[in-house]
C-alpha atoms as a PDB file:
ATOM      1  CA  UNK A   1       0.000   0.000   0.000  1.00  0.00           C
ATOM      2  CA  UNK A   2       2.879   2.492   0.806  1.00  0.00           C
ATOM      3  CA  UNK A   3       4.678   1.923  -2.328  1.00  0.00           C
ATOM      4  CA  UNK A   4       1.837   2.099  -4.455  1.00  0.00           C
ATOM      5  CA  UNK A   5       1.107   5.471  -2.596  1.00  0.00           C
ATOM      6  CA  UNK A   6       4.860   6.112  -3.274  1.00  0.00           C
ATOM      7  CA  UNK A   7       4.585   5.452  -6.943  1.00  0.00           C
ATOM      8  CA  UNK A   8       1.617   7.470  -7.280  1.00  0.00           C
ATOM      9  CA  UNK A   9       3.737  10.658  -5.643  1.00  0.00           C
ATOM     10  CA  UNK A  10       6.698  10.525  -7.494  1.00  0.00           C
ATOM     11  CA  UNK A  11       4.342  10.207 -11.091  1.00  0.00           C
ATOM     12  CA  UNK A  12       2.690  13.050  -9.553  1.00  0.00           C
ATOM     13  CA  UNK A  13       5.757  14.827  -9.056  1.00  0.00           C
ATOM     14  CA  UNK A  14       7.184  14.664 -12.333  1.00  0.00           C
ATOM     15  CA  UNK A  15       4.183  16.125 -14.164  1.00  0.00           C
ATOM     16  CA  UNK A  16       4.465  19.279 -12.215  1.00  0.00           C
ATOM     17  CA  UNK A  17       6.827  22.104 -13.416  1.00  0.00           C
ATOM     18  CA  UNK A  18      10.199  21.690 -12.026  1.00  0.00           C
ATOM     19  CA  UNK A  19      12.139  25.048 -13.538  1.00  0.00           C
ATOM     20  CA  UNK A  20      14.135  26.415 -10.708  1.00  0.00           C
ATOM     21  CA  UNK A  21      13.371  30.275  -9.404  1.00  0.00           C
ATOM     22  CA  UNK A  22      13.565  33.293 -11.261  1.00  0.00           C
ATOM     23  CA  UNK A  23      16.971  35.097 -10.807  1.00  0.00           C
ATOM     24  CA  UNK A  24      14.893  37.744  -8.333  1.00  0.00           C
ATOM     25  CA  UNK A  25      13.125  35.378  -6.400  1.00  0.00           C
ATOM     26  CA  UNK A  26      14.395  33.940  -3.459  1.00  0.00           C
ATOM     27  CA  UNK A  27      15.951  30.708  -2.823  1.00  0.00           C
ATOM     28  CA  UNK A  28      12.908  28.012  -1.902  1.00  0.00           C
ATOM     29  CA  UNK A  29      14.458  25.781   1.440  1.00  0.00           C
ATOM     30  CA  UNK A  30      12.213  23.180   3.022  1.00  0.00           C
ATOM     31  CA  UNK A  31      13.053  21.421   6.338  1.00  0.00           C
ATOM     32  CA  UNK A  32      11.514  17.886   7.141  1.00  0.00           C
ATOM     33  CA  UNK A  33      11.095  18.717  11.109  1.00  0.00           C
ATOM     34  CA  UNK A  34      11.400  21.489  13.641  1.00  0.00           C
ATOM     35  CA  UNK A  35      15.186  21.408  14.299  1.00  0.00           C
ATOM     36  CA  UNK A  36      16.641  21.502  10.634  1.00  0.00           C
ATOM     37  CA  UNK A  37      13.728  24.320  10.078  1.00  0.00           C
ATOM     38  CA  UNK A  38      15.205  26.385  13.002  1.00  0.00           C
ATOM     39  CA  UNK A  39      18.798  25.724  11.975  1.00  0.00           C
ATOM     40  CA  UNK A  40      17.936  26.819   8.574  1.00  0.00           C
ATOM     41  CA  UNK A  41      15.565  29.890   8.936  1.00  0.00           C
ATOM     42  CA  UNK A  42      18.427  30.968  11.557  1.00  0.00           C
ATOM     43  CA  UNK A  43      21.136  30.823   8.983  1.00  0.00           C
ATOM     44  CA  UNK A  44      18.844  32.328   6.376  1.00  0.00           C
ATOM     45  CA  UNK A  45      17.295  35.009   7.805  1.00  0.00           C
ATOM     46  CA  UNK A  46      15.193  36.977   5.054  1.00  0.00           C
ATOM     47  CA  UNK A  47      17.056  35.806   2.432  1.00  0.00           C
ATOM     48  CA  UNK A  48      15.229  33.005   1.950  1.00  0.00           C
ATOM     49  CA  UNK A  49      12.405  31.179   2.242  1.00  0.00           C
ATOM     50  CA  UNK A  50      12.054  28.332   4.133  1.00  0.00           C
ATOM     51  CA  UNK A  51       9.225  26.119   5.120  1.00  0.00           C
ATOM     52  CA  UNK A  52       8.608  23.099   7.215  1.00  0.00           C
ATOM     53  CA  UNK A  53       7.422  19.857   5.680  1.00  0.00           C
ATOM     54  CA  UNK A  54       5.859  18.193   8.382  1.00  0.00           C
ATOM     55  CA  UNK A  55       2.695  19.964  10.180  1.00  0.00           C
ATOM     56  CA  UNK A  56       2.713  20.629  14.051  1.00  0.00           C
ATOM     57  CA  UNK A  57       1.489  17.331  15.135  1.00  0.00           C
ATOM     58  CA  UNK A  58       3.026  15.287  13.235  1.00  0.00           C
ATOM     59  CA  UNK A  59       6.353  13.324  14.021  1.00  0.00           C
ATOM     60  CA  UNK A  60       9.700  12.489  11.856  1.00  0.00           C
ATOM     61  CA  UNK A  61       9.551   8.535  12.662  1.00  0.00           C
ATOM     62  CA  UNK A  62       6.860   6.993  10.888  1.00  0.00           C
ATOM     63  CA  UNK A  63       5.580  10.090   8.542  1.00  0.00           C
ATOM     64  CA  UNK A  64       2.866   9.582   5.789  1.00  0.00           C
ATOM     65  CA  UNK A  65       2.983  12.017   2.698  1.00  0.00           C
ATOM     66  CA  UNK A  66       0.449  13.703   1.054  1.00  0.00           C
ATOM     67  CA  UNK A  67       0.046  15.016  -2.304  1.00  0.00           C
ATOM     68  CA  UNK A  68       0.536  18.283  -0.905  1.00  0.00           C
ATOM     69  CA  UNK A  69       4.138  17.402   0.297  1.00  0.00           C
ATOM     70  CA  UNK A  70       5.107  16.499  -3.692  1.00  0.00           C
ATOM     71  CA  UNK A  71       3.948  20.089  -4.442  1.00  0.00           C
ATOM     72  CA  UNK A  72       6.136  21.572  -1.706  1.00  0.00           C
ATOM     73  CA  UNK A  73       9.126  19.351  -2.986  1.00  0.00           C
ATOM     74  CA  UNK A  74       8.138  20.180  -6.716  1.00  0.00           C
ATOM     75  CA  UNK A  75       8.775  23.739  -5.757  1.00  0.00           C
ATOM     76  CA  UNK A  76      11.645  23.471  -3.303  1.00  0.00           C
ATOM     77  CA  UNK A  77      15.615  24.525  -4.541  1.00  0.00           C
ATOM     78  CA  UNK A  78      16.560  22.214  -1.270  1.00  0.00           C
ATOM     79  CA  UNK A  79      15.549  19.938   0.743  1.00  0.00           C
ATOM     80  CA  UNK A  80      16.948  20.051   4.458  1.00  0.00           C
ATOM     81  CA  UNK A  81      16.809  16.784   6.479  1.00  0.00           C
ATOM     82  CA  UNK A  82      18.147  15.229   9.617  1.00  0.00           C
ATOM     83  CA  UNK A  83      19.245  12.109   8.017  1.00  0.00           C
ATOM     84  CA  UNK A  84      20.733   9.108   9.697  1.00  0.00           C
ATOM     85  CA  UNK A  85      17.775   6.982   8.573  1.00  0.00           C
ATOM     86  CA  UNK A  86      15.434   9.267   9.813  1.00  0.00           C
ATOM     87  CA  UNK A  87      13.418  10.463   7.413  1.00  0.00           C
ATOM     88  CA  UNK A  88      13.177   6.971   5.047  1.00  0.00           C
ATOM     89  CA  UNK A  89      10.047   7.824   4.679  1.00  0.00           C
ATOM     90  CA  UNK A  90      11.226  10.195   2.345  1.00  0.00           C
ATOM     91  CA  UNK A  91      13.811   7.825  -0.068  1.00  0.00           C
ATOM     92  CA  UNK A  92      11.811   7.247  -3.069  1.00  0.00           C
ATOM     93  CA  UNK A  93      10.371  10.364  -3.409  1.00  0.00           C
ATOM     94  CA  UNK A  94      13.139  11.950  -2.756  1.00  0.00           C
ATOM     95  CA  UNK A  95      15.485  10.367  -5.365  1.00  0.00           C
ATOM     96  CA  UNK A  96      12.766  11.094  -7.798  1.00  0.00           C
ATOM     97  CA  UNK A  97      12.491  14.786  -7.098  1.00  0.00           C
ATOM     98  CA  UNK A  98      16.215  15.186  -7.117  1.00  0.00           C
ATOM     99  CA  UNK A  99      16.950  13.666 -10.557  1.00  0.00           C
ATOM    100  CA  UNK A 100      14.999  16.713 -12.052  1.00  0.00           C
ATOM    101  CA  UNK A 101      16.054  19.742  -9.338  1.00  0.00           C
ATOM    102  CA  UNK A 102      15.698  19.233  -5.646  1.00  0.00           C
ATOM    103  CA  UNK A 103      19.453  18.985  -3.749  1.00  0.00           C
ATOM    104  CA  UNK A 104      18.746  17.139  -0.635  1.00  0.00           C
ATOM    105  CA  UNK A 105      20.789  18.393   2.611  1.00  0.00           C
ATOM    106  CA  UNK A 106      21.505  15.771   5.038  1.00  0.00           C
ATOM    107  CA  UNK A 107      23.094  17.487   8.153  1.00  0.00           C
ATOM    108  CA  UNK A 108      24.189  14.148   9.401  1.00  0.00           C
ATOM    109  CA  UNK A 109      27.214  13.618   6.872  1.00  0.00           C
ATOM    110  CA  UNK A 110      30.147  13.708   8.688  1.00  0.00           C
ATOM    111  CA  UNK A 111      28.907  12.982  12.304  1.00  0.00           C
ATOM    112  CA  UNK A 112      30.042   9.725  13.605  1.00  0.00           C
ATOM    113  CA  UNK A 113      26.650   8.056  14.522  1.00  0.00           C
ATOM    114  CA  UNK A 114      26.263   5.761  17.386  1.00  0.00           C
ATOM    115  CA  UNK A 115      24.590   2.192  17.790  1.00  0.00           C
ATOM    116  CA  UNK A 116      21.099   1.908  19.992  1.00  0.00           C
ATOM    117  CA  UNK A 117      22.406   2.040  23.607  1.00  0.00           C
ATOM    118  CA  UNK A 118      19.130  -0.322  24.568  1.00  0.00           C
ATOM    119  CA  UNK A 119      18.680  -4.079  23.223  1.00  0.00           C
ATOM    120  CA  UNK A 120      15.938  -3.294  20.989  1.00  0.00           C
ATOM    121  CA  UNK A 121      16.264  -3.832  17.275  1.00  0.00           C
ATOM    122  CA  UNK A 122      17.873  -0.981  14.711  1.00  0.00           C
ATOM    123  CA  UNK A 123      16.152   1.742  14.932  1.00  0.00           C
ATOM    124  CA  UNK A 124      16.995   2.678  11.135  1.00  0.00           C
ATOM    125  CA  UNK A 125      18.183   0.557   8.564  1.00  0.00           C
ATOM    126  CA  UNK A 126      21.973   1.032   8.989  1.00  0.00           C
ATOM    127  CA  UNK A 127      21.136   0.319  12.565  1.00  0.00           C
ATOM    128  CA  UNK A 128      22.155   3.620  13.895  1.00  0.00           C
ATOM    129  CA  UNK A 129      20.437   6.244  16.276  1.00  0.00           C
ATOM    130  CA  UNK A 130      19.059   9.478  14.309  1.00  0.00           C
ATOM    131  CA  UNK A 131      18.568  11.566  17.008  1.00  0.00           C
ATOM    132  CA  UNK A 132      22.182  13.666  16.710  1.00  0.00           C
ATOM    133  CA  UNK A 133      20.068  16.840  16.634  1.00  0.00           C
ATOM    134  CA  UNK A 134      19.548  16.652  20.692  1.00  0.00           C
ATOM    135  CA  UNK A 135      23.454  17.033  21.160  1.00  0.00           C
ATOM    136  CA  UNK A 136      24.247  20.618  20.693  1.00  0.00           C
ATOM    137  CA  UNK A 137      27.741  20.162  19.460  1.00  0.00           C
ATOM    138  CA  UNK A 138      25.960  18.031  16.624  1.00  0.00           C
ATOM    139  CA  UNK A 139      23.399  21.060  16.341  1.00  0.00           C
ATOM    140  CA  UNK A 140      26.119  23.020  15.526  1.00  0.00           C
ATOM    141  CA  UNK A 141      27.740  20.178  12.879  1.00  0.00           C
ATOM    142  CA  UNK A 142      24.033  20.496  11.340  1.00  0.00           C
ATOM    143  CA  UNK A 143      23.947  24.411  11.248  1.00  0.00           C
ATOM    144  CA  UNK A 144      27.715  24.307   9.123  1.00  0.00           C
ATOM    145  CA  UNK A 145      26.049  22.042   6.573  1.00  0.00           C
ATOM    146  CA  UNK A 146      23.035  23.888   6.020  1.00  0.00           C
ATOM    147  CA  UNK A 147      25.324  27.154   6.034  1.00  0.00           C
ATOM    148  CA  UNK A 148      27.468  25.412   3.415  1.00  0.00           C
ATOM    149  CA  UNK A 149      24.189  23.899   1.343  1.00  0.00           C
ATOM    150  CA  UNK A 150      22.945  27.808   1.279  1.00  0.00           C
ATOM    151  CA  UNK A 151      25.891  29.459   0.135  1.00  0.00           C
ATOM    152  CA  UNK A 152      26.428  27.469  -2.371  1.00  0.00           C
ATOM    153  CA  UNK A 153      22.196  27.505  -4.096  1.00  0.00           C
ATOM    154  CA  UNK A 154      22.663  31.055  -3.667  1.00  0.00           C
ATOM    155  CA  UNK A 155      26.364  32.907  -3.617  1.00  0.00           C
ATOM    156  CA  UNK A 156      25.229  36.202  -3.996  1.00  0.00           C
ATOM    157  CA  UNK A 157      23.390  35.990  -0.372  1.00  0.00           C
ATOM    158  CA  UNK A 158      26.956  33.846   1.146  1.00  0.00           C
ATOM    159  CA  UNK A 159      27.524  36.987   3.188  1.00  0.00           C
ATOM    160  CA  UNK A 160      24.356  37.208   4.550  1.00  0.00           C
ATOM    161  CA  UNK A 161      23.853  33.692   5.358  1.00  0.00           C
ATOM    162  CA  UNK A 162      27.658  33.774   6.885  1.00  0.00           C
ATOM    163  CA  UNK A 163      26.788  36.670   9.318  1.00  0.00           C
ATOM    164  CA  UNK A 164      23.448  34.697  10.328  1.00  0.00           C
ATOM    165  CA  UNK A 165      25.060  31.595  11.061  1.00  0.00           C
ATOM    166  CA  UNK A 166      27.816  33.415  13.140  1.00  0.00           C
ATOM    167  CA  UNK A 167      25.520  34.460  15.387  1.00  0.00           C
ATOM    168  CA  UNK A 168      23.251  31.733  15.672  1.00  0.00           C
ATOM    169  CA  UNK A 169      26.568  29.270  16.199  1.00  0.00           C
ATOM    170  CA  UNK A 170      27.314  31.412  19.251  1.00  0.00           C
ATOM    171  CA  UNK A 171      24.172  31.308  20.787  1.00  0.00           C
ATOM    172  CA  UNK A 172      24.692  26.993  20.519  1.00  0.00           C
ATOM    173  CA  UNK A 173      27.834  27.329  21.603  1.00  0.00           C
ATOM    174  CA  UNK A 174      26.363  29.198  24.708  1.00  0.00           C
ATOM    175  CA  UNK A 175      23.746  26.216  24.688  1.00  0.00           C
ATOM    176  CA  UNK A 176      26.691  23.861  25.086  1.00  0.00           C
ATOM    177  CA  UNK A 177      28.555  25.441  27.877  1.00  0.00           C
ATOM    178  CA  UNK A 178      24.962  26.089  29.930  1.00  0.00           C
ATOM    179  CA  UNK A 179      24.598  22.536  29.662  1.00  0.00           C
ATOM    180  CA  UNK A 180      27.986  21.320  30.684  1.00  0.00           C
ATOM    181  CA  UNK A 181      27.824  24.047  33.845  1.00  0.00           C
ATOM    182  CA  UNK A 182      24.603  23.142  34.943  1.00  0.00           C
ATOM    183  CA  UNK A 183      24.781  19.059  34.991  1.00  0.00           C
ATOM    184  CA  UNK A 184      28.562  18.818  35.245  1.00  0.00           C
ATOM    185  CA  UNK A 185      28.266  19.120  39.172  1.00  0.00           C
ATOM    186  CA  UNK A 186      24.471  17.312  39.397  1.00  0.00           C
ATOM    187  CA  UNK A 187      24.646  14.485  41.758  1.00  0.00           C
ATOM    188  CA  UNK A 188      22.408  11.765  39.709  1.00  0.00           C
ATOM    189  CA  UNK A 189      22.514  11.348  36.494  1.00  0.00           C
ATOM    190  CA  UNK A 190      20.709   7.948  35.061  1.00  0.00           C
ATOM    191  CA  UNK A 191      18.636   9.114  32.379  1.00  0.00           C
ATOM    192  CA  UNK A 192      15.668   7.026  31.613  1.00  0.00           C
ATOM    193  CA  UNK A 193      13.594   8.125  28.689  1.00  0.00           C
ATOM    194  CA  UNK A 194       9.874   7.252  26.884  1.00  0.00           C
ATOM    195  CA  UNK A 195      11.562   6.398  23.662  1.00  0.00           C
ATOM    196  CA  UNK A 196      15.380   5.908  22.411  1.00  0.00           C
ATOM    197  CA  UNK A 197      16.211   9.315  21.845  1.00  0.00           C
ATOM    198  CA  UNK A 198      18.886  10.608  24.206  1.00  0.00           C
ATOM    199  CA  UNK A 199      22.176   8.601  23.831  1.00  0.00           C
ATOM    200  CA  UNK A 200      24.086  11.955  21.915  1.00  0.00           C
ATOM    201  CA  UNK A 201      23.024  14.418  24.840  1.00  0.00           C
ATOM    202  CA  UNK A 202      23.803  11.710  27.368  1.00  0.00           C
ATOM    203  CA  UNK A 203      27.512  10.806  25.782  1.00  0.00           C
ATOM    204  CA  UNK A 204      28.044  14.519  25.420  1.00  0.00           C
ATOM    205  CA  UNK A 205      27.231  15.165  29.233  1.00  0.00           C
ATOM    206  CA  UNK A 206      27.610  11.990  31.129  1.00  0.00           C
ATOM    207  CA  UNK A 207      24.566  11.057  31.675  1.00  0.00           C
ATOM    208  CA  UNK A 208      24.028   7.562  32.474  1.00  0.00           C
ATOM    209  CA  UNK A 209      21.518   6.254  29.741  1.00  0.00           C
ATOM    210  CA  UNK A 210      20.131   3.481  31.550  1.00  0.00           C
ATOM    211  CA  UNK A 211      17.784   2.524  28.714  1.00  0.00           C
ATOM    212  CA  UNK A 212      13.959   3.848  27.513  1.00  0.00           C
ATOM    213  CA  UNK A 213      10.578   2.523  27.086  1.00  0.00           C
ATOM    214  CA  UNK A 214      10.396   2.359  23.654  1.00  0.00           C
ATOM    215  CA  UNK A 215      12.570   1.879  20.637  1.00  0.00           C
ATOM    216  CA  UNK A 216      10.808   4.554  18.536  1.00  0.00           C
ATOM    217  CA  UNK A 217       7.042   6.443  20.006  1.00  0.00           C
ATOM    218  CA  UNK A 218       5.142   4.519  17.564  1.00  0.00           C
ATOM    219  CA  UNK A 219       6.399   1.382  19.030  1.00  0.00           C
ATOM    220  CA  UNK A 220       5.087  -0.282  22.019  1.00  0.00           C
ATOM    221  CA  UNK A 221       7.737  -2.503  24.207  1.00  0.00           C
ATOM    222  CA  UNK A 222       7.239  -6.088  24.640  1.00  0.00           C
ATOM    223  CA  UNK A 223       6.920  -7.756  28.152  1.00  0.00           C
ATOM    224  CA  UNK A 224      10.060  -8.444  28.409  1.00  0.00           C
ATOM    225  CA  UNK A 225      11.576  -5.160  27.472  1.00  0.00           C
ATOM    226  CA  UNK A 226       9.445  -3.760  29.827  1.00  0.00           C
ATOM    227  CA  UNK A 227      10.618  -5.597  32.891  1.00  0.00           C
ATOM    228  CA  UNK A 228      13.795  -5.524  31.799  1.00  0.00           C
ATOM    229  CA  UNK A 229      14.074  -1.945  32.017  1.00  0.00           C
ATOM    230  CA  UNK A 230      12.489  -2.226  35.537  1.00  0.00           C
ATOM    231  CA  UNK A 231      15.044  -4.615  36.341  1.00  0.00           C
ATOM    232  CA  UNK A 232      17.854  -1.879  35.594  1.00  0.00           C
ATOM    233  CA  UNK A 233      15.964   0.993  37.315  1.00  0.00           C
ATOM    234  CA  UNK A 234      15.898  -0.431  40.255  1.00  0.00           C
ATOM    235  CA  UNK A 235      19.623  -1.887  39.975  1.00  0.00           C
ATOM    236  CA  UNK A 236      20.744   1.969  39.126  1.00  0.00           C
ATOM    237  CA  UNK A 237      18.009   3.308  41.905  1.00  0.00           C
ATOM    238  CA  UNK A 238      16.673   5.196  39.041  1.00  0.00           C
ATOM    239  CA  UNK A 239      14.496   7.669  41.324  1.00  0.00           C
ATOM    240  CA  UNK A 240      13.218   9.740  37.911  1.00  0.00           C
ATOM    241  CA  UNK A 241      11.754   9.033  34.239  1.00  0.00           C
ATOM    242  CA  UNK A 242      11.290  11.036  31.665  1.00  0.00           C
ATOM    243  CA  UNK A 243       8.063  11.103  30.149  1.00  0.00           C
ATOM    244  CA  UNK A 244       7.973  13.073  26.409  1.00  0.00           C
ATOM    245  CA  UNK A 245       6.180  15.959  25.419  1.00  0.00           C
ATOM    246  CA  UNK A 246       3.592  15.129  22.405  1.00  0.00           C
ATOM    247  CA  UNK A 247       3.121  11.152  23.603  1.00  0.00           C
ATOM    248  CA  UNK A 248       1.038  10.006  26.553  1.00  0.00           C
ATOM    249  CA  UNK A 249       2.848   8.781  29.678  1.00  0.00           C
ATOM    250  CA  UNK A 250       0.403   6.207  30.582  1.00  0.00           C
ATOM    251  CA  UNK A 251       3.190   3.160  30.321  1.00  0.00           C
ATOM    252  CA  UNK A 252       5.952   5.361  31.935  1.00  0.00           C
ATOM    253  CA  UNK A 253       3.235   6.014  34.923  1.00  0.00           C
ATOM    254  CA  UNK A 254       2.738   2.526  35.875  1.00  0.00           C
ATOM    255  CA  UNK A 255       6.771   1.682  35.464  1.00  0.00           C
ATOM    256  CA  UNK A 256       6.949   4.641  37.681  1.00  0.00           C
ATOM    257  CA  UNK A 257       4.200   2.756  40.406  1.00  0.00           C
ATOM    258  CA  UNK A 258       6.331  -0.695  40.128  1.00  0.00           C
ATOM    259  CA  UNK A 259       9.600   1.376  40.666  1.00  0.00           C
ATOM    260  CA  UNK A 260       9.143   4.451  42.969  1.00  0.00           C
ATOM    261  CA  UNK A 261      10.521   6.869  40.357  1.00  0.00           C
ATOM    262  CA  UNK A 262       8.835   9.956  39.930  1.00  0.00           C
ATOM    263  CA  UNK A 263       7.986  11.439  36.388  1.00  0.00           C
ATOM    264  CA  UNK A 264       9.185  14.272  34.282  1.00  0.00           C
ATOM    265  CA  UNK A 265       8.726  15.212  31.090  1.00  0.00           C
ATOM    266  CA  UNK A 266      11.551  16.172  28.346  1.00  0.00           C
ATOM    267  CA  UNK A 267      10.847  17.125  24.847  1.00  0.00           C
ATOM    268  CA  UNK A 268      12.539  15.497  21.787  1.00  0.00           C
ATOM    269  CA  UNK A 269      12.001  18.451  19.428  1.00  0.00           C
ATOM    270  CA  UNK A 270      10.531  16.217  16.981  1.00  0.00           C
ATOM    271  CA  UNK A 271       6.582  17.451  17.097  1.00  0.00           C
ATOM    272  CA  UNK A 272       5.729  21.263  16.694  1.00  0.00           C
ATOM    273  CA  UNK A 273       6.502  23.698  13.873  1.00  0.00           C
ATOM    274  CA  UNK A 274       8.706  26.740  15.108  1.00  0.00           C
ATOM    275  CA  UNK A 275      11.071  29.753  14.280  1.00  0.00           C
ATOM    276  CA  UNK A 276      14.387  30.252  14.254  1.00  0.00           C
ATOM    277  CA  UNK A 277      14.307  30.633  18.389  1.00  0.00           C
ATOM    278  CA  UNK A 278      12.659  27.372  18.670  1.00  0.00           C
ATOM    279  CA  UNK A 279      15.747  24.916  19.419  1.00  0.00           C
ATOM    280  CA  UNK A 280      17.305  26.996  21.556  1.00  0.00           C
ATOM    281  CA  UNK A 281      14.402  27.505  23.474  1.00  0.00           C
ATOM    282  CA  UNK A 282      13.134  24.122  23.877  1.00  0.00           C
ATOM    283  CA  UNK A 283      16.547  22.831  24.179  1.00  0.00           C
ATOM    284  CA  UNK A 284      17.078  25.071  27.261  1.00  0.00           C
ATOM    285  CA  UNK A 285      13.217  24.036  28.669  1.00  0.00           C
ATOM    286  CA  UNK A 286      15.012  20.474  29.132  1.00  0.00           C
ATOM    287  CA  UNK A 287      18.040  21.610  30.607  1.00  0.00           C
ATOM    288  CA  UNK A 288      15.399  22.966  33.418  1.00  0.00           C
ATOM    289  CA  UNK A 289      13.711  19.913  33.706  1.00  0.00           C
ATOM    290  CA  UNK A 290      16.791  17.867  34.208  1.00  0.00           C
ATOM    291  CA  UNK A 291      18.189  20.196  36.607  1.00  0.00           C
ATOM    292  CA  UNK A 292      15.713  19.890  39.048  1.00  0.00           C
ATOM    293  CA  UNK A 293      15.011  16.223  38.053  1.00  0.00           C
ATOM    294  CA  UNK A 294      18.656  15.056  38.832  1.00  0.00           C
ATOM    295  CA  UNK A 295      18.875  17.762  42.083  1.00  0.00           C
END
């Protein structure tokens, strides 16, 4: 059913016009989720255009497309994605649209990707995590590509989009060193989480990433998984886990009852449509919460 849907997108897509922008129009970016479209409207400022693929409430795991998503592609100079195996979803039509105009950006070239922490199965393909975007080094990685990608669809704007990027890099940079003051000198630090999601922030910091709940959100755990994660809570006396904004915390809630561990909430980034604010803000709402979590 999903490859005939697929099939029916990229025919779609071919019949529609793909001549690039007029020399005075500007350059047409669009972002698969919130983090590559904050990265990117903060390097681009007004000199471009840039628009989100996904819709508020929807997530980057397990996305379906629409017919309006080949339009926005159709029209799109790039494409901005995570990568990693992330956005698979997106593979076929992707390939398609690029053959004719579309440059695909994936801001995870170059990063060396880590293996699932948990025992749960690959959670892409090439059986690496995706979720580099929650380490703010990597968020920084990510920025330089899409600073890189811009300046070269559109040299006349390189200075511009240079300038933005300085600034924006500072203010992760900032992000970094917040994050390495604040939990540097925190007294516990085993990280339990709703889905798989964490291992880059935890390496980064040295947070001990006891394991999750789930491998992706979509996903439930199987007996087993479940107690075996109890099983390691309560050999780490795990006394918090983190919930996730956007997903319900019923199953966290009654490992929370079996353990004694109180629950928090963090937020993956991955649901919501923002500006170019919105990582840095969100990214410094879970810095809060595990403050006072691990306190």
């Amino acid at each position: 059913m999903k490859a005939t849907l697929l099939r029916h997108l990229c025919a779609a897509l071919l019949l529609l016009p793909q001549a690039g922008p007029a020399a005075e129009s500007k350059l047409r970016v669009l972002t698969s989720f919130l983090p590559m479209q904050a990265h990117a409207q903060a390097v681009a400022g007004t000199a471009a255009q840039v628009e989100q693929l996904l819709s508020k409430d929807a997530g980057p795991h397990d996305y379906q497309l629409t017919a309006g998503d080949v339009k926005k592609l159709a029209a799109a100079d790039l494409f901005i994605i995570n990568g990693a195996g992330l956005e698979q979803w997106l593979d076929e039509l992707v390939n398609k649209a690029g053959a004719k105009k579309l440059v695909l950006v994936d801001t995870s070239k170059g990063v060396r990707l880590q293996a699932n922490p948990t025992s749960f199965d690959a959670t892409t393909a090439s059986g690496m995590n995706p979720h580099l975007w929650l380490d703010p080094v990597l968020a920084q990685h990510q920025t330089m590509v899409i600073l890189a990608a811009l300046k070269k669809a559109d040299p006349a704007n390189a200075a511009t989009f240079q300038t933005n990027a300085d600034a924006y890099l500072a203010k992760l940079a900032a992000l970094d060193n917040e994050f390495r003051v604040v939990l540097a000198p925190l007294p516990n630090k085993n990280l339990v989480t709703f889905h798989d999601a964490f291992p880059y922030l935890a390496t980064r910091y040295e947070l001990n990433y006891v394991g999750c709940l789930s491998e992706f959100p979509e996903k439930d755990p199987t007996p087993k998984q479940l107690a075996g994660l109890v099983d390691r809570m309560h050999q780490h006396h795990v006394s918090v886990i983190f919930a996730e904004t956007g997903y319900a915390p019923s199953l966290l809630q009654e490992i929370a009852r079996q353990t004694g561990a109180a629950v928090s909430e963090l937020d993956t980034l991955e649901i919501g449509v923002g500006d170019a604010a919105a990582y840095l803000t969100r990214m410094k709402k879970n810095l809060e919460v595990l403050k006072a979590a691990f306190q």
